[in-house]
Protein backbone atom coordinates (compact mmCIF):
# COMPACT_ATOMS: atom_id res chain seq x y z
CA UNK A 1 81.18 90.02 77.50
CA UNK A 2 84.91 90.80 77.18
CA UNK A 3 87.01 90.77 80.49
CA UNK A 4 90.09 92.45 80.50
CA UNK A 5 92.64 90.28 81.94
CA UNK A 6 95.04 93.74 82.23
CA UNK A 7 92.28 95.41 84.81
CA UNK A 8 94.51 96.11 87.87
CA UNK A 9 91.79 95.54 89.82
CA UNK A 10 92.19 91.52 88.65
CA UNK A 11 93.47 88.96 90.98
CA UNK A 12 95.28 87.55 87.95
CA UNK A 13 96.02 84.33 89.32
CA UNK A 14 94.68 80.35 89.20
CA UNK A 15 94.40 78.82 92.54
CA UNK A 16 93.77 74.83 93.05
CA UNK A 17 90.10 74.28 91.44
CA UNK A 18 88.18 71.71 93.99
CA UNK A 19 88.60 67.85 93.55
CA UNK A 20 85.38 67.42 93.72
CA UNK A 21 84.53 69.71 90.37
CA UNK A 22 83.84 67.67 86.83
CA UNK A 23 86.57 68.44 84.39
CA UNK A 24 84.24 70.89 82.51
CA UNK A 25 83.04 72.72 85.63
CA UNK A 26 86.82 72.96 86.99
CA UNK A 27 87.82 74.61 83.34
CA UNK A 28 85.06 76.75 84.03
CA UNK A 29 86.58 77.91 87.67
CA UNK A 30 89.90 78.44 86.87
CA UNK A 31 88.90 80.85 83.67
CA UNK A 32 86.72 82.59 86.30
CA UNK A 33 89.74 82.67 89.22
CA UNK A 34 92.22 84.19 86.18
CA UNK A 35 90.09 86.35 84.84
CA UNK A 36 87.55 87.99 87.38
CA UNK A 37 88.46 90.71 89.58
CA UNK A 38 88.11 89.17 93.64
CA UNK A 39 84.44 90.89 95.06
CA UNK A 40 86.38 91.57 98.55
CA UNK A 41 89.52 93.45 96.09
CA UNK A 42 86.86 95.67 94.86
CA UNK A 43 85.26 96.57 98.19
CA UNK A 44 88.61 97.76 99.75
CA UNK A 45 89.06 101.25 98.49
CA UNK A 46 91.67 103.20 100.26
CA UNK A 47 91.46 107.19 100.73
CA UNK A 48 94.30 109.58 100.83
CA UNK A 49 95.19 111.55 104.23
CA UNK A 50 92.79 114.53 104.68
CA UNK A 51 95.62 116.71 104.29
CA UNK A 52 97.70 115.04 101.59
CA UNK A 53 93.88 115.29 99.56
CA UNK A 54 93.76 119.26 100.38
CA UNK A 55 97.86 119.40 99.25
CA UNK A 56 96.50 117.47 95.89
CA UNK A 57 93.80 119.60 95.50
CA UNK A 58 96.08 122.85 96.22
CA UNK A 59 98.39 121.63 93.62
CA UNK A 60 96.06 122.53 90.96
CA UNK A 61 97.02 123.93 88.04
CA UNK A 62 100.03 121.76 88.51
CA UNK A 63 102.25 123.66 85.51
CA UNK A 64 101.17 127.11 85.91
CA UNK A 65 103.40 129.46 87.60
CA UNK A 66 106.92 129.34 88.65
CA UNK A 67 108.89 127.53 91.17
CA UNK A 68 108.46 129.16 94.83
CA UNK A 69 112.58 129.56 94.70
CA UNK A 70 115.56 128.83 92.18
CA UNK A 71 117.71 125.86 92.88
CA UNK A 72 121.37 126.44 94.02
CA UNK A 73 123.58 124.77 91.07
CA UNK A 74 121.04 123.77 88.55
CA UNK A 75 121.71 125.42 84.82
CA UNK A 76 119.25 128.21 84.33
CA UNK A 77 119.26 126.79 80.81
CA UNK A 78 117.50 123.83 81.67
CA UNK A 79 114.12 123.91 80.76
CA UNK A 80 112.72 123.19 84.59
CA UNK A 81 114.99 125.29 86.03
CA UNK A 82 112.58 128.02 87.17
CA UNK A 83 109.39 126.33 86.25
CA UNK A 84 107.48 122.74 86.44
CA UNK A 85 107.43 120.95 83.30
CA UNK A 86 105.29 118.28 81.87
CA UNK A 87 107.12 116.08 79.72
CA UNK A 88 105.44 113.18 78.44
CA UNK A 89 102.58 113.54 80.49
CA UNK A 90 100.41 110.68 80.50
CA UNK A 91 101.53 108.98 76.88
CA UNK A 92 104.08 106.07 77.75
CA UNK A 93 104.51 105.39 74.21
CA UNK A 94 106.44 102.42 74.19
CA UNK A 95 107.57 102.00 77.24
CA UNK A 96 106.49 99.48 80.00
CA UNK A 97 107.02 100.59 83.33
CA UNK A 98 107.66 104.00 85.29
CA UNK A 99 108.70 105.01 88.80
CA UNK A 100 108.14 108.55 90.47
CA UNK A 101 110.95 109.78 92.26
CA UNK A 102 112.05 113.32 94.45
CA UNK A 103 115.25 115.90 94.25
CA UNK A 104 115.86 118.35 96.82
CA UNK A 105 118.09 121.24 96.33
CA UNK A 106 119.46 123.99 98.90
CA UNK A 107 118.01 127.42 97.58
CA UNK A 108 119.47 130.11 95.82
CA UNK A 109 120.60 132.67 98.61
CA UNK A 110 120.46 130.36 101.34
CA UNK A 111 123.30 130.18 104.04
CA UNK A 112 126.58 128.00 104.37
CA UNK A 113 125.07 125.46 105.90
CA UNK A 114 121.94 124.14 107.11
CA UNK A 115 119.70 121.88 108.80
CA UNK A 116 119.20 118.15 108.25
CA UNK A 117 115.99 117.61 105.54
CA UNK A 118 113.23 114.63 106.50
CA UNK A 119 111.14 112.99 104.42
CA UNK A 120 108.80 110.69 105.06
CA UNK A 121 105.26 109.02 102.93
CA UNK A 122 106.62 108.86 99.61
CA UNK A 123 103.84 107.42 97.68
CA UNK A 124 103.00 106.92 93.51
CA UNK A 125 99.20 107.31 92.42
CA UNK A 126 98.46 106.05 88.92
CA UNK A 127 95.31 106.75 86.36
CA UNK A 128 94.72 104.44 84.03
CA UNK A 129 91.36 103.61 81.99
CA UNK A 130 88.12 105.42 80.98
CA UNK A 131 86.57 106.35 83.29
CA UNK A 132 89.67 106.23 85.48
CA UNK A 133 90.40 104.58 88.40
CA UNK A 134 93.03 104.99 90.49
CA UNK A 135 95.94 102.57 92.18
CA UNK A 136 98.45 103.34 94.59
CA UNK A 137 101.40 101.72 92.62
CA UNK A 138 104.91 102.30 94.91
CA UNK A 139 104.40 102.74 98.56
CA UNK A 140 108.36 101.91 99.82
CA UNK A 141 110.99 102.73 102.12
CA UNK A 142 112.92 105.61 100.44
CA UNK A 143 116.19 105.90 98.94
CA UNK A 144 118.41 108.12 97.42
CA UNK A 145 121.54 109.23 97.03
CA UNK A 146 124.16 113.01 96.22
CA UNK A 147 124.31 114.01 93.09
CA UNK A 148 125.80 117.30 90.98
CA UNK A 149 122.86 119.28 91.09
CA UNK A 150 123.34 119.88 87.26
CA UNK A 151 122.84 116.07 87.03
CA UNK A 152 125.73 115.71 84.19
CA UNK A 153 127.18 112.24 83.81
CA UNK A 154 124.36 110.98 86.63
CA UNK A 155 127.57 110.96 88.72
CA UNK A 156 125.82 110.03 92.71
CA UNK A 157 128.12 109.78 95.86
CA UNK A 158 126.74 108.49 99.86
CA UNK A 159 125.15 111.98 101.25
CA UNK A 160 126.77 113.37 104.17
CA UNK A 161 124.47 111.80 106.62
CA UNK A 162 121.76 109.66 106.11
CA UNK A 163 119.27 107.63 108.18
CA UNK A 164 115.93 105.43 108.04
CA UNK A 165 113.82 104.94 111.11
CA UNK A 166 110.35 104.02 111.20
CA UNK A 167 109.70 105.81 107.76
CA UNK A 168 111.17 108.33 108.14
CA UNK A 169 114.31 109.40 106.28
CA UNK A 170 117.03 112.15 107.61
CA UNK A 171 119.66 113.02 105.41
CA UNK A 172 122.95 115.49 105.31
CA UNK A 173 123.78 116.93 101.12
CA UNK A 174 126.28 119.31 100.55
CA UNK A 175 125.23 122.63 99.64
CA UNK A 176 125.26 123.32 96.28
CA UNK A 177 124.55 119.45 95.45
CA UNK A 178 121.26 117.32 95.05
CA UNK A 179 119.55 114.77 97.21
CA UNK A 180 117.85 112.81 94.40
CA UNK A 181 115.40 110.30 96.29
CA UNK A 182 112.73 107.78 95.09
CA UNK A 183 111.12 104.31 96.26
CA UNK A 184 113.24 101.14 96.82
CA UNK A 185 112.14 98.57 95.09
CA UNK A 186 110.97 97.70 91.40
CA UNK A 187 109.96 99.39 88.61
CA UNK A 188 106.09 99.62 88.19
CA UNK A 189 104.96 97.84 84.96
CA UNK A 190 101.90 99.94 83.01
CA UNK A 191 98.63 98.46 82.39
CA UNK A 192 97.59 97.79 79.01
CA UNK A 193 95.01 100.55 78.76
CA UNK A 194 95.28 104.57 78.56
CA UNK A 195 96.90 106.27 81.18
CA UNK A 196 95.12 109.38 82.53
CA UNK A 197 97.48 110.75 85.56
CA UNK A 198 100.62 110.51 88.02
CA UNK A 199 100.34 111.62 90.81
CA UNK A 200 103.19 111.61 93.36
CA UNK A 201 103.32 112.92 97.03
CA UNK A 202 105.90 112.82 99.78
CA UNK A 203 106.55 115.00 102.84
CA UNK A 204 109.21 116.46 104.38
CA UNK A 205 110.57 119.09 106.63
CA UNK A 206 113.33 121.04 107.85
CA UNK A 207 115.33 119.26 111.20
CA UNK A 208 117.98 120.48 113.56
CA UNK A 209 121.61 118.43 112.92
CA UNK A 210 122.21 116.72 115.61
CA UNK A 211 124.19 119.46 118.27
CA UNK A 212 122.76 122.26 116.81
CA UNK A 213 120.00 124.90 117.56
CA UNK A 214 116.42 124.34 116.38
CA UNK A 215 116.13 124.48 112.92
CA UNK A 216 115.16 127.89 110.72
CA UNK A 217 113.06 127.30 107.27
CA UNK A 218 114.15 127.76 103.79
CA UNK A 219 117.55 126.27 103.42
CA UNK A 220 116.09 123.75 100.71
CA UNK A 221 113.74 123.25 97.82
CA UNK A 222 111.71 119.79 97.05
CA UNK A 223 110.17 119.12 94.02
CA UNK A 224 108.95 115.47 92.51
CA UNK A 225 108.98 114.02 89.19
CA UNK A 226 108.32 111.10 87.07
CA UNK A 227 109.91 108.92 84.75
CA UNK A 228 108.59 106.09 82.02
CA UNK A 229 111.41 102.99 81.52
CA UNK A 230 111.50 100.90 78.74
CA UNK A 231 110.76 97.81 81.24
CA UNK A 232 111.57 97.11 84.83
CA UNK A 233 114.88 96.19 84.36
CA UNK A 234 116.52 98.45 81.37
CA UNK A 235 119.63 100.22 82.88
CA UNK A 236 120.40 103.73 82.56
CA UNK A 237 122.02 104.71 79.38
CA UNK A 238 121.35 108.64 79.21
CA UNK A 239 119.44 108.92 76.12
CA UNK A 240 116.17 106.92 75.86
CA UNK A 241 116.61 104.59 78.92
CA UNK A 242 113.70 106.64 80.69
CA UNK A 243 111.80 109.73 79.22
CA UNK A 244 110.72 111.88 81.87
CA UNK A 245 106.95 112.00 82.85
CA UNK A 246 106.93 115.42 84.25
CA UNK A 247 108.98 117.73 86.53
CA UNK A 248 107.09 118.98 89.40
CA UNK A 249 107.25 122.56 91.22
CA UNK A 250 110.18 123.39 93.30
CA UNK A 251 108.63 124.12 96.98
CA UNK A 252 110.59 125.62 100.10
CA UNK A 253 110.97 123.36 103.09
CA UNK A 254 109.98 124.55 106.49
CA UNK A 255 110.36 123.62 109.66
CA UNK A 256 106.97 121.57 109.95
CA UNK A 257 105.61 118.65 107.92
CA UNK A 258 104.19 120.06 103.98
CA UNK A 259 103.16 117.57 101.80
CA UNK A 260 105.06 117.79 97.91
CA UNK A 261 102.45 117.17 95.31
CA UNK A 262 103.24 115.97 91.34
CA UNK A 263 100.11 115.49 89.54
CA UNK A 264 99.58 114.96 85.67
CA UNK A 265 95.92 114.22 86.04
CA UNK A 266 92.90 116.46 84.61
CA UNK A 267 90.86 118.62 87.74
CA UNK A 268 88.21 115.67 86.70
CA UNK A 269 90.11 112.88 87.29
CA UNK A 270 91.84 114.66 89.85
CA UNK A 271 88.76 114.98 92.06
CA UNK A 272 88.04 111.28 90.89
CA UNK A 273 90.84 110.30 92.97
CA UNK A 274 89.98 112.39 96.34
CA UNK A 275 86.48 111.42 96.09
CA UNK A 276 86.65 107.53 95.10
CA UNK A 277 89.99 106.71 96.75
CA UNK A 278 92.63 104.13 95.06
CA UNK A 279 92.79 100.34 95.27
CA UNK A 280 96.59 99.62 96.61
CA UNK A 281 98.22 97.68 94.18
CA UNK A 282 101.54 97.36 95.63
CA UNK A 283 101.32 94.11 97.35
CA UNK A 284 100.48 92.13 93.79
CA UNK A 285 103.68 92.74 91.79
């Protein structure tokens, strides 16, 4: 029987084989150790929130329709302007690693200024396998930073006003720019077996500026994407450095928590996911 030393669900490691073990028998252990996924790994499968799993399921189909509201300053000749867009779905091609990541834009139509944006539970599901199973890959603190909100020359400045505390992330953009956000950290690396979705959640709502009056909805739009890299540690070069994954709807923020959904996966493997949970890889790279 083949094992499949790339299974995510491996522990991938050798730990100290026993003194007391014969040479053969001590081989034996340590191929067993590397190569065997841990019984209590297996067990621990994690669910999603009951209401990020209804979001998920909400978000299907994920690329039909258009965005609830047009970005302020974003080109309407850009293909995801108006509308999500899958890019290279779930085919990395050559590439070795990929990250998910957020933008939030203030909304066509919307006033002079506006109320500070919150986000909070930015998480990265990945599909990989057949049948698929599922792995909560980046799990972080979030970070971002102001950019053009036509994205030209990937020129970023500090936002206005920005804040972490216990998760949860309030910033200040100007209007008419972007807040492009994603997790701190590394890079995930792929598996070395088919990938068969992304998905990518966050929340976030609408919050009154310090010295202000409570805050009204609708001032901003979130949306999430996805991006392969050639490896964890290729730099941006703005050509091939990282093909997009997809381009998720644009939503309107409110005023209460909403959950922001990307999600590249079939309904099947979709409803894999809700029903069978993820194992949470992010403590093993």
């Amino acid at each position: 029987m083949a094992i499949s030393l790339n299974n995510p669900y491996c522990a991938q490691r050798i730990e100290r084989s026993p003194d007391v073990l014969p040479i053969g028998l001590r081989i034996v252990w340590i191929v067993v150790t590397l190569a065997c996924p841990l019984a209590a790994d297996m067990a621990v499968a994690k669910t999603l929130a009951e209401d990020e799993k209804a979001s998920v399921m909400e978000s299907l189909p994920a690329f039909s329709g258009p965005h609830e509201g047009l970005p302020l300053g974003v080109p309407s000749g850009y293909d995801w302007s108006s509308r999500p867009v899958m890019k290279q779905g779930n085919r990395p091609g050559l590439n070795k690693a990929m990250t998910g990541w957020g933008h939030a834009f203030w909304a066509q139509n919307s006033g002079l200024s506006g109320p500070d944006l919150q986000l909070r539970n930015l998480r990265v599901y990945l599909c990989s396998g057949s049948p698929g199973h599922w792995g909560l890959v980046q799990s972080t603190e979030i970070f971002g930073r102001q950019f053009d909100a036509d994205f030209k020359q990937n020129i970023s400045h500090q936002a206005l006003r920005m804040q972490s505390s216990n998760g949860d992330l309030t910033v200040a953009f100007s209007r008419g720019s972007a807040f492009h956000f994603w997790p701190k950290g590394e890079r995930h690396v792929l598996p070395n077996e088919p990938l068969c979705g992304v998905v990518v959640t966050v929340q976030a709502r609408e919050v009154s500026a310090p010295g202000t009056e409570e805050a009204s909805a609708g001032h901003y739009l979130i949306g999430l994407g996805a991006d392969y890299w050639r490896d964890r540690t290729t730099a941006w070069n703005g050509k091939d450095s990282n093909p997009g994954i997809a381009v998720g709807r644009l939503r309107y923020v409110s005023n209460q928590w909403r959950w922001y959904i990307l999600n590249t996966a079939t309904t099947d493997d979709t409803i894999r996911l809700l029903k069978n949970g993820f194992t949470d890889l992010t403590q093993r790279q």
